[in-house]
Each structure stands twice: as structure tokens, then as C-alpha cells.
N, C-alpha and C. Protein backbone atom coordinates (compact mmCIF):
# COMPACT_ATOMS: atom_id res chain seq x y z
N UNK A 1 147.26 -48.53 43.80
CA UNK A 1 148.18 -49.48 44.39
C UNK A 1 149.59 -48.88 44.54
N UNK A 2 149.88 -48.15 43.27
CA UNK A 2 151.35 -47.29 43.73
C UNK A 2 151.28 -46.48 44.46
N UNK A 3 150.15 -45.86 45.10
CA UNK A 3 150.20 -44.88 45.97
C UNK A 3 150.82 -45.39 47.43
N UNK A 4 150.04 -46.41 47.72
CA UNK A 4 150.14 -47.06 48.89
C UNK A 4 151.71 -47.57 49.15
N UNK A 5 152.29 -47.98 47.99
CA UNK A 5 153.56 -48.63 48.20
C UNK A 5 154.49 -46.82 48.30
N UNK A 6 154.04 -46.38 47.73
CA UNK A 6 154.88 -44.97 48.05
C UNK A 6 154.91 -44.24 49.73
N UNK A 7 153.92 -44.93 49.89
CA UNK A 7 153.59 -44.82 51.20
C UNK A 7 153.84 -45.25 52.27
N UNK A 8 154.20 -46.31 52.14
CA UNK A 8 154.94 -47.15 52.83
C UNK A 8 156.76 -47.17 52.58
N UNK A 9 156.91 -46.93 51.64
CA UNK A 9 158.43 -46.43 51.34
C UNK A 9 159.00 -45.07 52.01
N UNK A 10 157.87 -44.44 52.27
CA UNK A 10 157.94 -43.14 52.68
C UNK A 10 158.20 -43.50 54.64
N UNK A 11 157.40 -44.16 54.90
CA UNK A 11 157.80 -44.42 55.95
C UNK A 11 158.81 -45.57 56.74
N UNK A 12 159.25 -46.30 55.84
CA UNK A 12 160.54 -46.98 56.02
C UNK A 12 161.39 -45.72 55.70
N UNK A 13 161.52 -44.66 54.83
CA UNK A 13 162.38 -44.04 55.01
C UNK A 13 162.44 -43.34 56.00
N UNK A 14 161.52 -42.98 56.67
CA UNK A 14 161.73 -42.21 57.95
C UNK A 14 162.21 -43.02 59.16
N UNK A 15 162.01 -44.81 59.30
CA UNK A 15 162.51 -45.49 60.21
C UNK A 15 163.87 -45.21 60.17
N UNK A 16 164.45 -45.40 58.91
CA UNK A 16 165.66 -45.52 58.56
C UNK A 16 166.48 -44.27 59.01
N UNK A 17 165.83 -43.01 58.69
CA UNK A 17 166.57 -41.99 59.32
C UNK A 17 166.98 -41.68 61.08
N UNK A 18 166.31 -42.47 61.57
CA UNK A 18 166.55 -42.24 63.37
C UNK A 18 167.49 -43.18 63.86
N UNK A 19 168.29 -44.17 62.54
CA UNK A 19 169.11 -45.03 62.76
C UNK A 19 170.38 -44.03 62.69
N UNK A 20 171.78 -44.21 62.67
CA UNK A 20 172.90 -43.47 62.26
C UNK A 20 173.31 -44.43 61.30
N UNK A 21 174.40 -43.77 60.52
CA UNK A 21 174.97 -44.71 59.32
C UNK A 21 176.02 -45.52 59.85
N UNK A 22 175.95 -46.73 59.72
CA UNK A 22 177.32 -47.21 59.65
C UNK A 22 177.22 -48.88 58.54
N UNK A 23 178.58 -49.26 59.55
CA UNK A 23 178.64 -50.22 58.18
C UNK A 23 179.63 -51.21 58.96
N UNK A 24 180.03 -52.11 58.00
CA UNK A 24 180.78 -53.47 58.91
C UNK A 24 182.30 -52.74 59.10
N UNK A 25 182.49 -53.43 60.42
CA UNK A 25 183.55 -52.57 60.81
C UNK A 25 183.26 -52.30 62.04
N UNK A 26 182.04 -50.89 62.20
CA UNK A 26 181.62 -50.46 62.95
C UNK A 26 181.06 -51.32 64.37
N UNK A 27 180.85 -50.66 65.39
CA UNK A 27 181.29 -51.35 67.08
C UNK A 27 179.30 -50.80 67.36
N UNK A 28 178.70 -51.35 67.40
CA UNK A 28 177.01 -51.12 67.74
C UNK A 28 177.04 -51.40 68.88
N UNK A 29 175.63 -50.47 69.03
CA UNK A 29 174.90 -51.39 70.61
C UNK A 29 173.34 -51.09 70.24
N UNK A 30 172.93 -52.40 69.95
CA UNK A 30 171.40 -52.40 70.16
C UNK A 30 170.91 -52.70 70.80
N UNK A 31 169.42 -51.68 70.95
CA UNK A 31 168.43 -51.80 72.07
C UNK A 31 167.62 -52.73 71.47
N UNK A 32 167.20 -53.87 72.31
CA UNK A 32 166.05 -55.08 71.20
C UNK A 32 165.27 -55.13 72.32
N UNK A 33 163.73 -55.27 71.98
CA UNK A 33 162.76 -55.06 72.91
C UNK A 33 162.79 -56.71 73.06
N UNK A 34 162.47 -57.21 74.10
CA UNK A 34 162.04 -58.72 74.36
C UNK A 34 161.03 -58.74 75.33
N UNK A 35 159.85 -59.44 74.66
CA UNK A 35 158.86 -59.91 75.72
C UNK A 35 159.21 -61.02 76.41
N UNK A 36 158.68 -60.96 77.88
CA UNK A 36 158.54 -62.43 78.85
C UNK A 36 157.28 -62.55 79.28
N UNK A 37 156.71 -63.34 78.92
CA UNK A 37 155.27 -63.30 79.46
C UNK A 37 154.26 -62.17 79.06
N UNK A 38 154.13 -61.28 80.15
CA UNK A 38 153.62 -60.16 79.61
C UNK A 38 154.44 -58.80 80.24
N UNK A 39 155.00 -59.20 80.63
CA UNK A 39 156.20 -57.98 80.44
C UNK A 39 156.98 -57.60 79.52
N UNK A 40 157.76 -55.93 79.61
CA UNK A 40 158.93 -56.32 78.51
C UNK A 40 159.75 -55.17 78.73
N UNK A 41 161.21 -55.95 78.55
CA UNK A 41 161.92 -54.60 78.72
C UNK A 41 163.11 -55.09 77.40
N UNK A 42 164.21 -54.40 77.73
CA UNK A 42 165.06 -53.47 76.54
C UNK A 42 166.07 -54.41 76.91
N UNK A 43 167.07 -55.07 76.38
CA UNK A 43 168.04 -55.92 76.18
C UNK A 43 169.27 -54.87 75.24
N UNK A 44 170.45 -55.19 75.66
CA UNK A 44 171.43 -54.08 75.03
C UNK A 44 172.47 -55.40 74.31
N UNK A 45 172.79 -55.50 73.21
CA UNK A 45 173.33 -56.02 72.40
C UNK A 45 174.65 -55.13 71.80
N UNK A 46 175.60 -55.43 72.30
CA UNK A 46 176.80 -54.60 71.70
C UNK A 46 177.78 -55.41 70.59
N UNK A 47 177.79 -55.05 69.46
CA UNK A 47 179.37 -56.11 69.16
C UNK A 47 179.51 -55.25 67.59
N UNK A 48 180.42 -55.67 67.01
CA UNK A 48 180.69 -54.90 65.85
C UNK A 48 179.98 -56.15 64.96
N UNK A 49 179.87 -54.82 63.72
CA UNK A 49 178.76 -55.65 62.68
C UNK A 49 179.67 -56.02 61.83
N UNK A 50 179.43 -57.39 61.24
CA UNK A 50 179.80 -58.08 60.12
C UNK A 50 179.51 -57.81 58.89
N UNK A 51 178.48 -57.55 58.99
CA UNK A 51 177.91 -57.37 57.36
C UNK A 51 176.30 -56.54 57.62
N UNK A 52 175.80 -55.95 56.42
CA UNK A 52 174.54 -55.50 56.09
C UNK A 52 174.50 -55.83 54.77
N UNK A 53 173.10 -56.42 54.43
CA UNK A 53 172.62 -57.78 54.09
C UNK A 53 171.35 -56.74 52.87
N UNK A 54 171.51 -56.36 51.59
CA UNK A 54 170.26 -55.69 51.09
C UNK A 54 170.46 -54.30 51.55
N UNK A 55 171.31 -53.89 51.29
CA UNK A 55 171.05 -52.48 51.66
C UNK A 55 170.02 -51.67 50.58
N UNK A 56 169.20 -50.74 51.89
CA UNK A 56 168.75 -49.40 50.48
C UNK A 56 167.15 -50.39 50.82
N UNK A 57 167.32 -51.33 51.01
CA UNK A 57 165.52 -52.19 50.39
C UNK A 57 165.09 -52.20 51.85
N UNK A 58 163.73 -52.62 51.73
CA UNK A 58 162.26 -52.92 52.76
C UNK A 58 163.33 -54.32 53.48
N UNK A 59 163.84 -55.34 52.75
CA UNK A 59 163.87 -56.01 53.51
C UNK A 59 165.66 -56.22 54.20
N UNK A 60 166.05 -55.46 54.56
CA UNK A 60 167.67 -55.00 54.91
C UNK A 60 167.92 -55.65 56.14
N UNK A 61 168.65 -56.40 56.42
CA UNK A 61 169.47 -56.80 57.67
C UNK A 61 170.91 -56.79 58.13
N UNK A 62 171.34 -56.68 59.18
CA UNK A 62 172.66 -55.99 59.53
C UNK A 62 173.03 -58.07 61.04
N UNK A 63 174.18 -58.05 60.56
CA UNK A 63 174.71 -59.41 61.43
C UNK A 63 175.96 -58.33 62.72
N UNK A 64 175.25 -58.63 63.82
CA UNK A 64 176.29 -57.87 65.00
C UNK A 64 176.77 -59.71 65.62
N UNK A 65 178.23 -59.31 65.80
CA UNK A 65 179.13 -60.42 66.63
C UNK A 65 179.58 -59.98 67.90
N UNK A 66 179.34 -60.24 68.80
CA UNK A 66 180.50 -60.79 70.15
C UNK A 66 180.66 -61.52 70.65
N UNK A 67 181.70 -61.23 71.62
CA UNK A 67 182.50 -62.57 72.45
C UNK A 67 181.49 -62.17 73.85
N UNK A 68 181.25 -63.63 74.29
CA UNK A 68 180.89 -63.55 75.69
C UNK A 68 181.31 -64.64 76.42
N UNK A 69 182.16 -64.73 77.28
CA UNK A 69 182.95 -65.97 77.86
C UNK A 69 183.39 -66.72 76.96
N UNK A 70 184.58 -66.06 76.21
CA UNK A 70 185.05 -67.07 74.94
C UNK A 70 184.20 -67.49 73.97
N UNK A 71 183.01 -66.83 73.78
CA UNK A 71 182.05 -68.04 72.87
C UNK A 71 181.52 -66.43 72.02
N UNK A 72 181.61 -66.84 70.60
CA UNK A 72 181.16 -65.80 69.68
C UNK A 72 179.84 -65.94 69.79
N UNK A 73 178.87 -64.62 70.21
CA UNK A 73 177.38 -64.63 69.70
C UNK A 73 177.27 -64.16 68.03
N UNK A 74 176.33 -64.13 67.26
CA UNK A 74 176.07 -63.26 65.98
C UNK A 74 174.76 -63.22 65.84
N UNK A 75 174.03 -62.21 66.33
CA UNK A 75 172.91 -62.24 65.89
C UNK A 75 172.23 -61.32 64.74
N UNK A 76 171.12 -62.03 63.93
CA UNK A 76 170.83 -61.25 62.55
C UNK A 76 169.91 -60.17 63.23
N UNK A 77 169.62 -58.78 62.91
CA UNK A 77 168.56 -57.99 62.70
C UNK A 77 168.31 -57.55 61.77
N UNK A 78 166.88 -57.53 61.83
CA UNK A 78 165.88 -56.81 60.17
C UNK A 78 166.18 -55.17 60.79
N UNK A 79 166.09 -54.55 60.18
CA UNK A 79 166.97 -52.63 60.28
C UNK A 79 165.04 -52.08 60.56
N UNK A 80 164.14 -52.83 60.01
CA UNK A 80 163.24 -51.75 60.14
C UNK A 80 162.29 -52.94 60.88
N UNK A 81 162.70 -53.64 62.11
CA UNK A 81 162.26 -54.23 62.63
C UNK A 81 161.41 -53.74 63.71
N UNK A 82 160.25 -54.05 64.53
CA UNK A 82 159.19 -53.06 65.95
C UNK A 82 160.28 -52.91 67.44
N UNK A 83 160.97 -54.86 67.16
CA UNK A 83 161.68 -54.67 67.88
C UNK A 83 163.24 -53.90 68.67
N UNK A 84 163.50 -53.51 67.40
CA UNK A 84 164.34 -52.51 67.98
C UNK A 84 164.01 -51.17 67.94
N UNK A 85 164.46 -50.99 69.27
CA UNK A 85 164.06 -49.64 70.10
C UNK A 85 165.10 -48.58 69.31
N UNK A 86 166.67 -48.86 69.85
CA UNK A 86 167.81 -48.21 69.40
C UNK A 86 168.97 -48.73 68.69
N UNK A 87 169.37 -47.80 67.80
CA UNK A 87 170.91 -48.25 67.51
C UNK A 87 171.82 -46.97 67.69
N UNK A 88 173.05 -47.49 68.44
CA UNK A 88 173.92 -46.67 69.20
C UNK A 88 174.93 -47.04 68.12
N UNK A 89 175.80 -46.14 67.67
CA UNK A 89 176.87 -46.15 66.94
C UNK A 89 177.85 -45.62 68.11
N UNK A 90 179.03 -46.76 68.42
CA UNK A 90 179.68 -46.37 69.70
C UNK A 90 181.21 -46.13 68.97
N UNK A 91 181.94 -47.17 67.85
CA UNK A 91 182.75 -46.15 67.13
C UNK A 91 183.25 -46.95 66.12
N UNK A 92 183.68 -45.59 64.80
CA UNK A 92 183.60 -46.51 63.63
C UNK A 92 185.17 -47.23 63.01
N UNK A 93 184.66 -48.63 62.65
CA UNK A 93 186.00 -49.34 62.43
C UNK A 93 186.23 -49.06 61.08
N UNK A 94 187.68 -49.21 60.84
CA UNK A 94 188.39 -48.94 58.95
C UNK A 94 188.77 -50.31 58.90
N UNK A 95 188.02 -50.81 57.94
CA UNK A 95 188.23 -52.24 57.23
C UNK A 95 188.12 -51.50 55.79
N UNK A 96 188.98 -52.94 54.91
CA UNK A 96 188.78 -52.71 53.45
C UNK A 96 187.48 -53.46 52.84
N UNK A 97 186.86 -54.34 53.71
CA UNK A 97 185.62 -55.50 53.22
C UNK A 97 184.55 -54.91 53.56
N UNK A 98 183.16 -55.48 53.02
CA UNK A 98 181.98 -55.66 53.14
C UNK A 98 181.51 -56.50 54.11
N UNK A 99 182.27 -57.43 54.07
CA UNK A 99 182.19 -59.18 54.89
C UNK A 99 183.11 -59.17 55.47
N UNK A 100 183.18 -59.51 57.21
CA UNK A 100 184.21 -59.28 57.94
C UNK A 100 183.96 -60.81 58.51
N UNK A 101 183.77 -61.96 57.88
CA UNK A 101 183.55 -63.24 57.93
C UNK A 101 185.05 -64.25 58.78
N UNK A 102 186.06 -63.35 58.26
CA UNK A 102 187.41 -63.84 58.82
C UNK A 102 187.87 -63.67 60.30
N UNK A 103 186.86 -62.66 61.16
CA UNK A 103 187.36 -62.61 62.12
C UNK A 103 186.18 -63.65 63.39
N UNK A 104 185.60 -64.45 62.70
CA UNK A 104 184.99 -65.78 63.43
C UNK A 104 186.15 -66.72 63.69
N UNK A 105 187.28 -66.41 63.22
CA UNK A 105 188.14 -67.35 63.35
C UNK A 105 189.44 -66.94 64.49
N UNK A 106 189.34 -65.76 64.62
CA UNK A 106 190.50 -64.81 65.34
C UNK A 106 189.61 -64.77 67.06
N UNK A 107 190.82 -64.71 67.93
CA UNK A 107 190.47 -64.60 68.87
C UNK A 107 191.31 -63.09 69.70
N UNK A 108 191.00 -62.33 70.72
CA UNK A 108 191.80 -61.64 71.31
C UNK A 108 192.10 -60.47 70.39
N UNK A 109 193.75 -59.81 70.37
CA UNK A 109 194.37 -59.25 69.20
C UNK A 109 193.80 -59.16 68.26
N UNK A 110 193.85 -60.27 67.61
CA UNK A 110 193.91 -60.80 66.13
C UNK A 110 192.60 -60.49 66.08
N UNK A 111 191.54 -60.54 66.72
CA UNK A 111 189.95 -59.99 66.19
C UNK A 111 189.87 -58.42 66.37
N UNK A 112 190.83 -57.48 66.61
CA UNK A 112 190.86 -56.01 67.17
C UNK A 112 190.66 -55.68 65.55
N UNK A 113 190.07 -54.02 65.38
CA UNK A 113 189.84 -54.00 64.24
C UNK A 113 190.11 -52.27 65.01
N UNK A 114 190.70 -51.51 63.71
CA UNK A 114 191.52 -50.36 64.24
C UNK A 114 190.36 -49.21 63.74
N UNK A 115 190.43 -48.09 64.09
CA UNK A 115 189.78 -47.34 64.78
C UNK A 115 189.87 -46.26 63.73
N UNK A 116 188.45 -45.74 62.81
CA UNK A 116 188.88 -44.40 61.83
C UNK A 116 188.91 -43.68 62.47
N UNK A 117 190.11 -42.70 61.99
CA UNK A 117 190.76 -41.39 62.20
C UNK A 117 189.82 -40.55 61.33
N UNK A 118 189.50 -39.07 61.79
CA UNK A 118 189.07 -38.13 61.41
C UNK A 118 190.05 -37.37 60.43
């Protein structure tokens, strides 16, 4: 029985590696597969992430936010989910938090989140 779970750990770790690192702060764009019927294509989801939810475990999720016509989206993803294709790390934000929960409330400016320097 431990074999099998090693086994499976083994290959969540390899999902995990074709991801890049980041963390809340950071500005994403995910690829999420969506079926219609019996078709399916690739949906691109961009917004900076709020939080990651369980890090390190099988069951890990990451919350991405944006604005689209004034109206905040947030949607949850599982990290080692079928449906996502990609995650694009487009560039990384310097916050002092884990939980970037305060900027549901900010609009414009006031939701800008500044940009790490090398």
C-alpha cells in the first residue's frame, strides 16, 4: 500500500514541476481546458493570485482575481488539476502577505501591486 502512495506522490511531483513557482502577488495566466458539448478548447485566465491554499500537499489550490468590466472575477484552481493545460508566470509581485484579501476592496491604483526588482 506504501508503495503505491509513493507512487503517486512521485507523480504529483512531476505535475508540479512543469508549473513555475510563484506565489500571491504574482500576475498568472492560465490555460483551463473547457468542454462544450463535445468539443474543447483552451480558455486563458489571467489575474494575479490571492492566495495558495495547502501548499506542498495532493490537495493544493491557488485563488487567481480579475477585473472584467468593473466586476472582480476569482476563480479557485486545484494545482494538479487534468484541466489545466498551462500556467504562465507573466510577472512577479512584492507583497509582505500570504492573503492579498484587501485588495477585493480597492479599485484602479489602489489595487496596483508593485513589481520585484531583481
Amino acid at each position: 500500500m506504501s508503495e503505491l502512495i509513493k507512487l503517486i506522490e512521485q507523480e504529483y511531483a512531476e505535475i508540479r514541476k512543469k508549473y513555475p513557482s510563484f506565489k500571491a502577488g504574482d500576475t498568472i495566466n492560465v490555460h483551463v481546458k473547457i468542454k462544450e458539448g463535445n468539443k474543447e478548447r483552451i480558455q486563458q485566465f489571467q489575474g494575479t493570485v490571492l492566495r495558495r491554499n495547502n501548499k506542498s500537499t495532493n490537495g493544493e489550490t491557488f485563488t487567481v482575481r480579475k477585473v472584467s468590466n468593473d466586476i472582480g472575477i476569482e476563480r479557485i484552481f486545484p494545482l494538479l488539476s487534468p484541466n489545466i493545460a498551462k500556467i504562465e508566470l507573466i510577472r512577479k509581485g512584492s507583497v509582505r502577505r500570504a492573503r492579498l484579501y484587501y485588495l477585493r476592496g480597492r479599485q484602479g491604483k489602489a489595487a496596483r501591486i508593485k513589481e520585484k526588482l531583481k
